[in-house]
Protein backbone atom coordinates (compact mmCIF):
# COMPACT_ATOMS: atom_id res chain seq x y z
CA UNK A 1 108.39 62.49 157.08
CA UNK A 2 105.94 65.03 155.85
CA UNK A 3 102.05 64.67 156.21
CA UNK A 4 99.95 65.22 153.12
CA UNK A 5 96.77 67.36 153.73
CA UNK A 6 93.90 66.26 151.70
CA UNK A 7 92.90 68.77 149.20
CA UNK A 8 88.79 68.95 148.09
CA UNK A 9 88.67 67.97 144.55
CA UNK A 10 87.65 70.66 142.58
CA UNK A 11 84.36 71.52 141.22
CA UNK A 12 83.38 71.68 137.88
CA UNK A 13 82.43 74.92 136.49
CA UNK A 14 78.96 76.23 137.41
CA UNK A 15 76.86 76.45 133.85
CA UNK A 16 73.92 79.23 134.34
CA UNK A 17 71.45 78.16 131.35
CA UNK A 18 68.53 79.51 133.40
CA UNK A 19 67.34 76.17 133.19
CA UNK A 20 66.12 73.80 136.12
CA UNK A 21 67.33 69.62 135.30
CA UNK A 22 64.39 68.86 133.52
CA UNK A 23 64.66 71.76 130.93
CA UNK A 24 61.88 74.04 132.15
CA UNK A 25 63.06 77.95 133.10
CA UNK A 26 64.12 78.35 136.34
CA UNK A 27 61.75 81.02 138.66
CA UNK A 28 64.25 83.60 138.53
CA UNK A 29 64.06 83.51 135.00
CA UNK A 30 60.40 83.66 134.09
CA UNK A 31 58.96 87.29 132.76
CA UNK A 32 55.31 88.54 134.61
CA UNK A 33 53.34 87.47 131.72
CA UNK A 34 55.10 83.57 131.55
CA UNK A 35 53.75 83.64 135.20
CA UNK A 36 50.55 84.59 134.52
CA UNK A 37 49.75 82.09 132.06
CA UNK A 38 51.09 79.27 134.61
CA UNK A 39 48.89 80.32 137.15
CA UNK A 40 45.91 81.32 134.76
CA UNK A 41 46.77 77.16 133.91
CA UNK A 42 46.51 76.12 137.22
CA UNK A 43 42.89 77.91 137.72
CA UNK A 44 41.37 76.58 134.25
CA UNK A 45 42.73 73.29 135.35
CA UNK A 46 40.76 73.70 138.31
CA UNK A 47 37.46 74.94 136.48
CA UNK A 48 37.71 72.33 134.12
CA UNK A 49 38.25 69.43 136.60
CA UNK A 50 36.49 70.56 139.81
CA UNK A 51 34.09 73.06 137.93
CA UNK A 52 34.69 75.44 140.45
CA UNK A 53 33.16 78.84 139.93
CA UNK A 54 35.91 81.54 138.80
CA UNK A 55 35.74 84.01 141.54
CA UNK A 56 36.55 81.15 144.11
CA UNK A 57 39.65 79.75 141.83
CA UNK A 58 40.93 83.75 141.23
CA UNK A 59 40.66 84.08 145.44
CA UNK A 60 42.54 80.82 146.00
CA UNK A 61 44.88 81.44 142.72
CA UNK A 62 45.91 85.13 144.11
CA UNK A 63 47.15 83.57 147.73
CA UNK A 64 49.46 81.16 145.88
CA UNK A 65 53.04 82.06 146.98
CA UNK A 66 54.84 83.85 143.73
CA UNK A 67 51.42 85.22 142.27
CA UNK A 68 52.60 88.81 143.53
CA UNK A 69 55.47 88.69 140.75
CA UNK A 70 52.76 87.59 138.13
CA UNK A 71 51.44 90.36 135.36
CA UNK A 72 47.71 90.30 137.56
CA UNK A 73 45.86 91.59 134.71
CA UNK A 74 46.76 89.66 131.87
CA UNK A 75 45.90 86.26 134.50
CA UNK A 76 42.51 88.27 134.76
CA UNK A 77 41.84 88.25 131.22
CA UNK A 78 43.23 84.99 130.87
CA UNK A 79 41.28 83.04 133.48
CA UNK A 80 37.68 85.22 133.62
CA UNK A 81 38.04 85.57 129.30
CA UNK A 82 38.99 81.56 128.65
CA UNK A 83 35.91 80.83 130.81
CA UNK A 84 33.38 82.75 129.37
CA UNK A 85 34.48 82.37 125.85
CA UNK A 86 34.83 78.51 126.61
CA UNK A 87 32.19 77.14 123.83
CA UNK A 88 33.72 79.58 121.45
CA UNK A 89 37.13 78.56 122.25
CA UNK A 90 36.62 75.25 122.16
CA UNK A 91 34.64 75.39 118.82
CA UNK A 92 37.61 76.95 117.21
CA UNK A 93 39.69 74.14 118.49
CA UNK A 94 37.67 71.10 118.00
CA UNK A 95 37.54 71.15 114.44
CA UNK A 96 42.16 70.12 114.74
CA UNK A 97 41.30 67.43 116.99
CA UNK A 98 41.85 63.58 116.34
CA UNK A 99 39.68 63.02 119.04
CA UNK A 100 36.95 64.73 121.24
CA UNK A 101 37.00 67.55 123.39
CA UNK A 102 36.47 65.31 126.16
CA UNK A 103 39.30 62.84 126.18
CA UNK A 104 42.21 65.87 125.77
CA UNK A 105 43.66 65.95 129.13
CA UNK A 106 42.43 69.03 131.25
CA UNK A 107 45.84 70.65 131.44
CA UNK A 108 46.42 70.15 127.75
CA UNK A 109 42.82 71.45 127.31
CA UNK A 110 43.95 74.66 129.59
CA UNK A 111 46.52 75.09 127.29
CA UNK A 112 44.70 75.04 123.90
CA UNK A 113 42.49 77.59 125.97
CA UNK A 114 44.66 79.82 126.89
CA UNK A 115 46.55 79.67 123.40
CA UNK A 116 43.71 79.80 121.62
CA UNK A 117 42.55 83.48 123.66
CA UNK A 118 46.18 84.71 123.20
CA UNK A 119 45.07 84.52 119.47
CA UNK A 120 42.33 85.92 119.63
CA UNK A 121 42.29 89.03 122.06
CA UNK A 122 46.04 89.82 122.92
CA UNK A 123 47.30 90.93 119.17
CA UNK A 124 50.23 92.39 121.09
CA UNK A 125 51.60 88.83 121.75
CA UNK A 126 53.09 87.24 118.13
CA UNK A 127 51.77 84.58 117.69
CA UNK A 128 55.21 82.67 117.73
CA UNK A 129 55.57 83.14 121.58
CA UNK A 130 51.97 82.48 122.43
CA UNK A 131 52.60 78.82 120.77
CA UNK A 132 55.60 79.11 122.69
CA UNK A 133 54.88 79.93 125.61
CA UNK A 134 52.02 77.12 125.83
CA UNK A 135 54.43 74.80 124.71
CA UNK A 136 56.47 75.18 127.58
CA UNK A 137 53.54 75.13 129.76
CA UNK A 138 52.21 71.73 128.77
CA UNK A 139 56.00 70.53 129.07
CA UNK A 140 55.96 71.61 132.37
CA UNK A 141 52.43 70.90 133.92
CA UNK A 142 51.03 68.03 131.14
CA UNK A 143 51.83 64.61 130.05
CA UNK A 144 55.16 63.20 128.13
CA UNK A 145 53.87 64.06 124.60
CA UNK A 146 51.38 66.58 125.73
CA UNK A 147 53.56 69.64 124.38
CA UNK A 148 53.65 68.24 120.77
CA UNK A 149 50.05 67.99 120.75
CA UNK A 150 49.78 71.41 121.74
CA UNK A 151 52.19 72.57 119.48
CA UNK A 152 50.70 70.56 116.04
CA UNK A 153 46.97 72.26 117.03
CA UNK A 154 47.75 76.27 117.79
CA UNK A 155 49.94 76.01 114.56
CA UNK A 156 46.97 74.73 112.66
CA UNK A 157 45.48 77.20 114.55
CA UNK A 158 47.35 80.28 114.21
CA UNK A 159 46.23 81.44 110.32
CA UNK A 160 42.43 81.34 111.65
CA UNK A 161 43.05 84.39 114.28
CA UNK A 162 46.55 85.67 112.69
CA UNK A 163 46.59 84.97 109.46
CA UNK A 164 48.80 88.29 107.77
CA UNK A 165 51.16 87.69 110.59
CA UNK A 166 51.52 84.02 109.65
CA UNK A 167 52.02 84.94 106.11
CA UNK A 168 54.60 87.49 106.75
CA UNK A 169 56.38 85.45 109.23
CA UNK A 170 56.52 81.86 106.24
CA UNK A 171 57.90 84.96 103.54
């Protein structure tokens, strides 16, 4: 009588979408700028809910393990340009709200910020991955439905600071 050996069933095929469970890019997959905005996030979030000042957020932000492989300048201009231009930023924005400034969440707020600066001072970015690229930020750090609020004010947004990209982009 021979004795079977157990085999190991057999794995299924390992799919490599660059994407974690929940949808969101995996680390390895993120560009310098993608990392930069995440961390620029995490700052405004806390100037925005601690009110800390910005040279103590930068200090704490630029110890954070992974900041090394984020694009350092465009997080400068990011967190040290979204709070200085904050009224003006959030004037522009205000106006596409259906509700006050106050009772957006404070990442979604970050967001809209950060968005909202892309437009404005960083005409090398298209405007199509700056809405991006906020979108997936609010996915990842924000509420359930945070993204598609995001999303419905930078595209009402995007003619004000872009508007002959827009244009070309609809034709």
């Amino acid at each position: 009588m021979t004795e079977k050996i157990p085999t190991k069933p057999k794995r299924p095929p390992q799919t490599r979408t660059g994407l974690t469970d929940t949808g969101v890019k995996k680390a390895a997959d993120k560009s310098a700028r993608t990392r930069a905005r995440e961390f620029a996030m995490q700052a405004l979030y806390q100037h925005l809910v601690g009110r800390n000042e910005a040279e103590s957020i930068d200090a704490f932000t630029r110890e954070l393990v992974g900041f090394h492989k984020a694009d350092s300048a465009h997080y400068d201009a990011l967190l040290h340009g979204c709070i200085k231009d904050a009224v003006l930023l959030d004037a522009s924005v205000a106006p596409l709200l259906d509700r006050k400034m106050s009772e957006i969440s404070p990442v979604e707020h970050a967001v809209l910020w950060i968005g909202t600066y892309e437009f404005k001072y960083c005409p090398d970015v298209p405007y199509r991955v700056v809405i991006n690229e906020c979108i997936e930020l609010a996915k990842a750090f924000g509420g359930t439905d945070g993204h598609k609020y995001v999303n419905g004010v930078l595209h009402k947004l995007a003619p004000a600071f872009r508007a002959a990209e827009v244009t070309a982009d609809k034709a």
